[in-house]
PDB file of N, CA and C in Angstrom:
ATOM      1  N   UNK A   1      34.489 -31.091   0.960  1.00  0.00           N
ATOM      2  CA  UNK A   1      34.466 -29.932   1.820  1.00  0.00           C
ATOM      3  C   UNK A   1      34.097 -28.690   1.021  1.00  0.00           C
ATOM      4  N   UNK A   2      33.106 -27.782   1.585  1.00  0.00           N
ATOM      5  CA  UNK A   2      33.429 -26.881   0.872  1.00  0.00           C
ATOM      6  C   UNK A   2      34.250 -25.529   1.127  1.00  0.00           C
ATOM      7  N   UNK A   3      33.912 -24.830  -0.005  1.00  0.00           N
ATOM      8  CA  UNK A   3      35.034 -23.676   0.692  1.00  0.00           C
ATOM      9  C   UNK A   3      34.160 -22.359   1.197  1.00  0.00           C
ATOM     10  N   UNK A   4      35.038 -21.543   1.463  1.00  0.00           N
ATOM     11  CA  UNK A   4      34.741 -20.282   2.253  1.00  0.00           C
ATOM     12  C   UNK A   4      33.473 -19.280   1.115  1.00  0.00           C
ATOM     13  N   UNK A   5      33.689 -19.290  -0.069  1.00  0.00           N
ATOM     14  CA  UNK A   5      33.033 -18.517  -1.073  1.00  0.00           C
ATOM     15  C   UNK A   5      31.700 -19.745  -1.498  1.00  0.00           C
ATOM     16  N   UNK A   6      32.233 -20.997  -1.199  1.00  0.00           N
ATOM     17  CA  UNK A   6      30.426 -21.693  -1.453  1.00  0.00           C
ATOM     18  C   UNK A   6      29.645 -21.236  -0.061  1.00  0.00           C
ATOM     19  N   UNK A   7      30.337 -21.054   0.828  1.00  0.00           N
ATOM     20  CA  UNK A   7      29.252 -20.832   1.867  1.00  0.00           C
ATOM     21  C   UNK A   7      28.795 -19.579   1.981  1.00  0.00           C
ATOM     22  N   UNK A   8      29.976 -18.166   1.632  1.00  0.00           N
ATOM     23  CA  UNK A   8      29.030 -17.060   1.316  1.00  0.00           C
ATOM     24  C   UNK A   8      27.684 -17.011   0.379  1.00  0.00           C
ATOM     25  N   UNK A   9      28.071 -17.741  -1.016  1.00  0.00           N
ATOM     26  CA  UNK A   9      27.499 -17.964  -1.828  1.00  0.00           C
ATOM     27  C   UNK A   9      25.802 -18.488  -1.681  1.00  0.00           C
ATOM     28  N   UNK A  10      25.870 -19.467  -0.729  1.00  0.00           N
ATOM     29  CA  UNK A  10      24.867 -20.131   0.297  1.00  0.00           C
ATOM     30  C   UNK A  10      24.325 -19.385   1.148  1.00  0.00           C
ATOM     31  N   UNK A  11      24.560 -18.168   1.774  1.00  0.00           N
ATOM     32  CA  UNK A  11      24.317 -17.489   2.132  1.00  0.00           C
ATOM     33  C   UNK A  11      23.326 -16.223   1.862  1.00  0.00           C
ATOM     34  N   UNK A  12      24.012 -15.515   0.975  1.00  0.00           N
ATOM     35  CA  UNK A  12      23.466 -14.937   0.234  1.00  0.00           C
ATOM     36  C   UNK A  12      22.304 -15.124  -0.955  1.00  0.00           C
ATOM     37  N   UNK A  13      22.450 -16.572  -1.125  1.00  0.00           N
ATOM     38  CA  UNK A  13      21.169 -17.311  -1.891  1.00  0.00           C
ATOM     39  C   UNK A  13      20.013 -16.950  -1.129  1.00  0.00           C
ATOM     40  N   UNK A  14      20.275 -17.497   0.451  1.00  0.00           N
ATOM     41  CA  UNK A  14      19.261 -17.747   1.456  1.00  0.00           C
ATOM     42  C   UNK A  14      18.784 -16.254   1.748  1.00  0.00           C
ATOM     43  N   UNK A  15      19.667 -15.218   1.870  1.00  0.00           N
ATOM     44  CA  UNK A  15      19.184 -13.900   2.258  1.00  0.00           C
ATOM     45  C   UNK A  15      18.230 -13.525   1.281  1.00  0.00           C
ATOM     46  N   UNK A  16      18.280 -13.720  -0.317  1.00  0.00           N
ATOM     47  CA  UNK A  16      17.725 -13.019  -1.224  1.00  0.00           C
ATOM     48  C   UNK A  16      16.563 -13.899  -1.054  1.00  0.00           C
ATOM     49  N   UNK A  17      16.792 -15.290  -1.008  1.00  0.00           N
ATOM     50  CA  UNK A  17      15.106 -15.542  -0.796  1.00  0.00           C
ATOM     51  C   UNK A  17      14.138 -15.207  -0.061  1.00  0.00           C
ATOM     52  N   UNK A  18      14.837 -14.885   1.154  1.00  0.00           N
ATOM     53  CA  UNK A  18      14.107 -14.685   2.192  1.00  0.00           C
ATOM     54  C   UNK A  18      13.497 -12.943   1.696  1.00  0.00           C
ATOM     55  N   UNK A  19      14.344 -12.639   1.476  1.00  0.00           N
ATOM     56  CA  UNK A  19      14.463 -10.741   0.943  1.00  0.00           C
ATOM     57  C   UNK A  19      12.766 -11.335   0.203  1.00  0.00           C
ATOM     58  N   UNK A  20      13.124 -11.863  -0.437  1.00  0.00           N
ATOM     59  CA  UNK A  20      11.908 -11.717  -1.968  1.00  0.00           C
ATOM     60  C   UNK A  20      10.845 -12.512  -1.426  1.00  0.00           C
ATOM     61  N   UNK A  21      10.649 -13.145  -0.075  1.00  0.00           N
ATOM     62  CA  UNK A  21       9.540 -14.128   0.240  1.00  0.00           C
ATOM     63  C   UNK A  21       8.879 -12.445   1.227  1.00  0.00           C
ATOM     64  N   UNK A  22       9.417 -11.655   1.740  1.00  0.00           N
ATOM     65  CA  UNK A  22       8.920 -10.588   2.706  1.00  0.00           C
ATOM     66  C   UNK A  22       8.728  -9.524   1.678  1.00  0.00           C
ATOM     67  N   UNK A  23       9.309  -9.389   0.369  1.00  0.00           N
ATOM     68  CA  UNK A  23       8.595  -8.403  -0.260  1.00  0.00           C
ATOM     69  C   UNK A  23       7.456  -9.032  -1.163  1.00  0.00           C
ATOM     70  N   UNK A  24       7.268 -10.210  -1.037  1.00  0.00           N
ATOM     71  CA  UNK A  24       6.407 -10.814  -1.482  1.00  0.00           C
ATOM     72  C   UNK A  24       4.642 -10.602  -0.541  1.00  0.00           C
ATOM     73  N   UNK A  25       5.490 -10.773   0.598  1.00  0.00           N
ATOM     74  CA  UNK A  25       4.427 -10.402   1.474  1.00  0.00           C
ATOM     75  C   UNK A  25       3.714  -9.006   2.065  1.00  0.00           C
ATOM     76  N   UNK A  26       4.707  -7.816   1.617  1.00  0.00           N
ATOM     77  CA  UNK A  26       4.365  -6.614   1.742  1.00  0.00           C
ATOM     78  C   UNK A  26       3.696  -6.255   0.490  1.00  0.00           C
ATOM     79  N   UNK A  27       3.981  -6.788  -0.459  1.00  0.00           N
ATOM     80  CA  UNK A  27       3.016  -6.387  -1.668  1.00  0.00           C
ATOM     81  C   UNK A  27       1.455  -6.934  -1.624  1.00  0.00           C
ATOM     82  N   UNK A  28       1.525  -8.165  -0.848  1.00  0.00           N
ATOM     83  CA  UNK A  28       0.328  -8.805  -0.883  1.00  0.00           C
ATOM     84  C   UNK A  28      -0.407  -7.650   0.292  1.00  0.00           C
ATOM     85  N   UNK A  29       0.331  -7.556   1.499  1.00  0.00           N
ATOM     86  CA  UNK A  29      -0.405  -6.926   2.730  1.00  0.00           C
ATOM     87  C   UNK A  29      -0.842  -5.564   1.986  1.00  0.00           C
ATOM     88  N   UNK A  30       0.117  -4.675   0.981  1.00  0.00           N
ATOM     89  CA  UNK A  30      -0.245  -3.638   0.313  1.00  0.00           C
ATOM     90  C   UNK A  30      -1.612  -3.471  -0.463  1.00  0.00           C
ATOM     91  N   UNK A  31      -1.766  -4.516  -1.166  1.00  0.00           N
ATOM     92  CA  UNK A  31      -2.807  -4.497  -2.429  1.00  0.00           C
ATOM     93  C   UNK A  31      -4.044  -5.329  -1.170  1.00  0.00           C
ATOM     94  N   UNK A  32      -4.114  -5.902  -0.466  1.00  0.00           N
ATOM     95  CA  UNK A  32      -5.152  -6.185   0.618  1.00  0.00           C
ATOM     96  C   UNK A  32      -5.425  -4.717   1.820  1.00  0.00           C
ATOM     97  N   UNK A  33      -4.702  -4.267   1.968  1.00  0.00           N
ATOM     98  CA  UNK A  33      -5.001  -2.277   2.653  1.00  0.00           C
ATOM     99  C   UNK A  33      -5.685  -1.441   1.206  1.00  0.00           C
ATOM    100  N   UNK A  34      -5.391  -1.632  -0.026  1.00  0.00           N
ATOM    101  CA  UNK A  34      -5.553  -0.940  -1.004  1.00  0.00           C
ATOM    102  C   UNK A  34      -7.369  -0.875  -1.105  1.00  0.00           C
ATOM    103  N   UNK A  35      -7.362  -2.480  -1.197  1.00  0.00           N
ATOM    104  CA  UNK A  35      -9.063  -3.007  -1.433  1.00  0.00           C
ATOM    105  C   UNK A  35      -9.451  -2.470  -0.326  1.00  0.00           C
ATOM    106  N   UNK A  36      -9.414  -3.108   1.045  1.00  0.00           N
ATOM    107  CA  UNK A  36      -9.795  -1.926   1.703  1.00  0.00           C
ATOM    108  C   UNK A  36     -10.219  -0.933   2.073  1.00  0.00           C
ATOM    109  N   UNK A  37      -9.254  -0.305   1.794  1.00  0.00           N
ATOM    110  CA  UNK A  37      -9.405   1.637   1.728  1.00  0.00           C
ATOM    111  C   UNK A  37     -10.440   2.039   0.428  1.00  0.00           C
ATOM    112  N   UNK A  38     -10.411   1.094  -0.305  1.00  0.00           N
ATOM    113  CA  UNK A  38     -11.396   1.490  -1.396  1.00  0.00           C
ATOM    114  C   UNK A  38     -12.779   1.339  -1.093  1.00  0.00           C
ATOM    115  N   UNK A  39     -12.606  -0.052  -0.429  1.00  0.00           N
ATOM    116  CA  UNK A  39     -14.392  -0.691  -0.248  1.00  0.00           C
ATOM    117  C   UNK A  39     -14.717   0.723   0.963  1.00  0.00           C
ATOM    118  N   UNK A  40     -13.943   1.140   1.776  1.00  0.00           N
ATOM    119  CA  UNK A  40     -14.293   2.156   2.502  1.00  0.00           C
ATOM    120  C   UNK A  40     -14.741   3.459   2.263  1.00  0.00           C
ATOM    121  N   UNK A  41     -13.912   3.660   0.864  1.00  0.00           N
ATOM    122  CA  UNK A  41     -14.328   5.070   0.581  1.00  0.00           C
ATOM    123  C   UNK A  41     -15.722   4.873  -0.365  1.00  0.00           C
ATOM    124  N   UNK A  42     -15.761   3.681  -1.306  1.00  0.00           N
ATOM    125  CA  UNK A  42     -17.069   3.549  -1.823  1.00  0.00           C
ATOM    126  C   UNK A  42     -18.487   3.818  -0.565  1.00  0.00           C
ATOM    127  N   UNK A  43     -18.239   3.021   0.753  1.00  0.00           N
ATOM    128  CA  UNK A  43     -19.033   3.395   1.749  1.00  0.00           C
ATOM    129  C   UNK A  43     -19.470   4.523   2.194  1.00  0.00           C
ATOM    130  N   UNK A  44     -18.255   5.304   2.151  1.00  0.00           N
ATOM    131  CA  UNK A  44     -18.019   6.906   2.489  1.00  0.00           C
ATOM    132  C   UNK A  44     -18.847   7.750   1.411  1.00  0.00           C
ATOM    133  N   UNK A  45     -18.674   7.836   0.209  1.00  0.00           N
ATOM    134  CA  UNK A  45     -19.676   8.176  -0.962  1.00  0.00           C
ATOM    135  C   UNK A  45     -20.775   8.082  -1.206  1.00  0.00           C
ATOM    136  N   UNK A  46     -21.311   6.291  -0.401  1.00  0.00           N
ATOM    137  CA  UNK A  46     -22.779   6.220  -0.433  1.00  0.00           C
ATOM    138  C   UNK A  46     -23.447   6.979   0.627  1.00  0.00           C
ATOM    139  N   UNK A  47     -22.403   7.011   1.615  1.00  0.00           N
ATOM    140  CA  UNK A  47     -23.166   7.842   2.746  1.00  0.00           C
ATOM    141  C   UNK A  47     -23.361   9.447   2.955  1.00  0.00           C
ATOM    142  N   UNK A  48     -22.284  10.218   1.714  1.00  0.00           N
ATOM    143  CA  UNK A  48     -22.104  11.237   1.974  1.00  0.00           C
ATOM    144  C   UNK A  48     -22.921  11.640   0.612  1.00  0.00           C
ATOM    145  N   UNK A  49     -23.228  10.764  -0.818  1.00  0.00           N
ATOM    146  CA  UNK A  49     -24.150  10.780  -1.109  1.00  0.00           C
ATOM    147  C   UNK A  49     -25.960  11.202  -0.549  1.00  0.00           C
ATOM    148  N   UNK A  50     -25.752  10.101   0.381  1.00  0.00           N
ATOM    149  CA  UNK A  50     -27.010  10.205   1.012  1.00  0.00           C
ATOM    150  C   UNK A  50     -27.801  11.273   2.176  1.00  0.00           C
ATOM    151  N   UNK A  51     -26.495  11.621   2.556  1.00  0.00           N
ATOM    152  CA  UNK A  51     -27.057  12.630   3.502  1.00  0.00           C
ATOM    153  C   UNK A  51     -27.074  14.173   2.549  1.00  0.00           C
ATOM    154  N   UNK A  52     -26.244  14.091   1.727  1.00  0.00           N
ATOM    155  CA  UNK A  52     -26.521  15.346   0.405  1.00  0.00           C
ATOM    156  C   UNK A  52     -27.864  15.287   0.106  1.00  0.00           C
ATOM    157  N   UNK A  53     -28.520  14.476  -0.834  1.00  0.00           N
ATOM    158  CA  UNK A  53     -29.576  13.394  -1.072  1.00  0.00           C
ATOM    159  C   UNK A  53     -30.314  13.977  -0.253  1.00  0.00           C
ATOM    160  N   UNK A  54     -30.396  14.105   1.232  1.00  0.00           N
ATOM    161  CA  UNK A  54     -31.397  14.460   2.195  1.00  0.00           C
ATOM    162  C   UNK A  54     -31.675  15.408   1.824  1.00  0.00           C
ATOM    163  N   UNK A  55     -30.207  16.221   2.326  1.00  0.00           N
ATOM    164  CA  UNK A  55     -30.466  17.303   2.769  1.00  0.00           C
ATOM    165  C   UNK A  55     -31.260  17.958   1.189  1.00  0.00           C
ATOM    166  N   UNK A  56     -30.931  17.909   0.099  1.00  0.00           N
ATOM    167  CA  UNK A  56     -31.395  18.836  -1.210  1.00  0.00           C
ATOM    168  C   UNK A  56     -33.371  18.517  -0.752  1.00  0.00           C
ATOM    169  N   UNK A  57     -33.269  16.803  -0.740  1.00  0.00           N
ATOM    170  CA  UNK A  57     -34.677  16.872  -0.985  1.00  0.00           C
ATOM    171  C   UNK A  57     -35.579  17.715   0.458  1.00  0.00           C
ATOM    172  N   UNK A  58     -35.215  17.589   0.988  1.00  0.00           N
ATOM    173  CA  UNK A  58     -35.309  19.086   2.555  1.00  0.00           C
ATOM    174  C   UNK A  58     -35.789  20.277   1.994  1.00  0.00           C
ATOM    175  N   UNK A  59     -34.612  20.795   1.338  1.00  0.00           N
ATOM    176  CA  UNK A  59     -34.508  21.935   0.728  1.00  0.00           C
ATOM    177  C   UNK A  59     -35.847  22.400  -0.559  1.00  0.00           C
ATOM    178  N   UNK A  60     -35.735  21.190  -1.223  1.00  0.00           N
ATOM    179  CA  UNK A  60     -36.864  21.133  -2.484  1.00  0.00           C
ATOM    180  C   UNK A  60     -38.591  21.145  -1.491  1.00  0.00           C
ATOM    181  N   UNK A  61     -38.452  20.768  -0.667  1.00  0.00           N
ATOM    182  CA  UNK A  61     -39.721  20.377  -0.161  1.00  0.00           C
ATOM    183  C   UNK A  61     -40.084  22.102   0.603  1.00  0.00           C
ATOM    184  N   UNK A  62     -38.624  22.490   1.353  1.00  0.00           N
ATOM    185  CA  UNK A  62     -39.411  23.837   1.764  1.00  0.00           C
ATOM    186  C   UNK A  62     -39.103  25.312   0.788  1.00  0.00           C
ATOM    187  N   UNK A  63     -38.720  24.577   0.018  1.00  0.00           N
ATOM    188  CA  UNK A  63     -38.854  25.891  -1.384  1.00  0.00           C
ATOM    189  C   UNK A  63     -40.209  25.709  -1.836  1.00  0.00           C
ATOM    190  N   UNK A  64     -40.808  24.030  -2.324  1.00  0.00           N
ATOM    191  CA  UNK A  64     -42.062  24.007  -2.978  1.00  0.00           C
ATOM    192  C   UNK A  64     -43.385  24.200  -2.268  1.00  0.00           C
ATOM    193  N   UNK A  65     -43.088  24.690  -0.946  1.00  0.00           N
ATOM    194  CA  UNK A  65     -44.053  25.222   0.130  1.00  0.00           C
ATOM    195  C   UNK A  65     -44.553  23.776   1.206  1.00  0.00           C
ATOM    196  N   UNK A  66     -43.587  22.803   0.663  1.00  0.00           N
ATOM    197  CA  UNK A  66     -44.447  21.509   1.247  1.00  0.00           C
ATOM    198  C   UNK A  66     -44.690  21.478   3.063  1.00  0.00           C
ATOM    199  N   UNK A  67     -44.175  20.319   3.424  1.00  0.00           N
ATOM    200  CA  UNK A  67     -44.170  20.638   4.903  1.00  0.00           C
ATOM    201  C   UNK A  67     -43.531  21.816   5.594  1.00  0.00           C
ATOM    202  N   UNK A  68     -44.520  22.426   6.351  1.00  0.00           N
ATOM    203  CA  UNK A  68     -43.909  23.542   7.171  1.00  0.00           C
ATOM    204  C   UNK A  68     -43.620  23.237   8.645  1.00  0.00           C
TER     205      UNK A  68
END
């Protein structure tokens, strides 16, 4: 039989695993939002790159008298 303190004991085993299997999984869901947000902002840069990019060569073209 067991007693009253093996089954807390049992208990509390089971809580902490469970504890450490869900922070297991918020770290994973964390660092998968992280990549993410990154691959997004790299996107964000190429695009905000590019419309800079435009706009200067715009600018260069009607400073150097080109298309009017």
């Amino acid at each position: 039989m067991s007693s009253f303190g093996d089954g807390m004991n049992e208990a509390t085993s089971d809580m902490s695993g469970r504890a450490r299997h869900r922070a297991e999984d918020m770290t994973g869901n964390a660092e998968h939002m992280t990549k993410r947000m990154e691959e997004r902002l790299e996107h964000a840069t190429d695009d905000v790159k590019d419309k800079v990019g435009g706009f200067m060569g715009r600018m260069k073209e009607k400073l150097s008298g080109g298309s009017k």
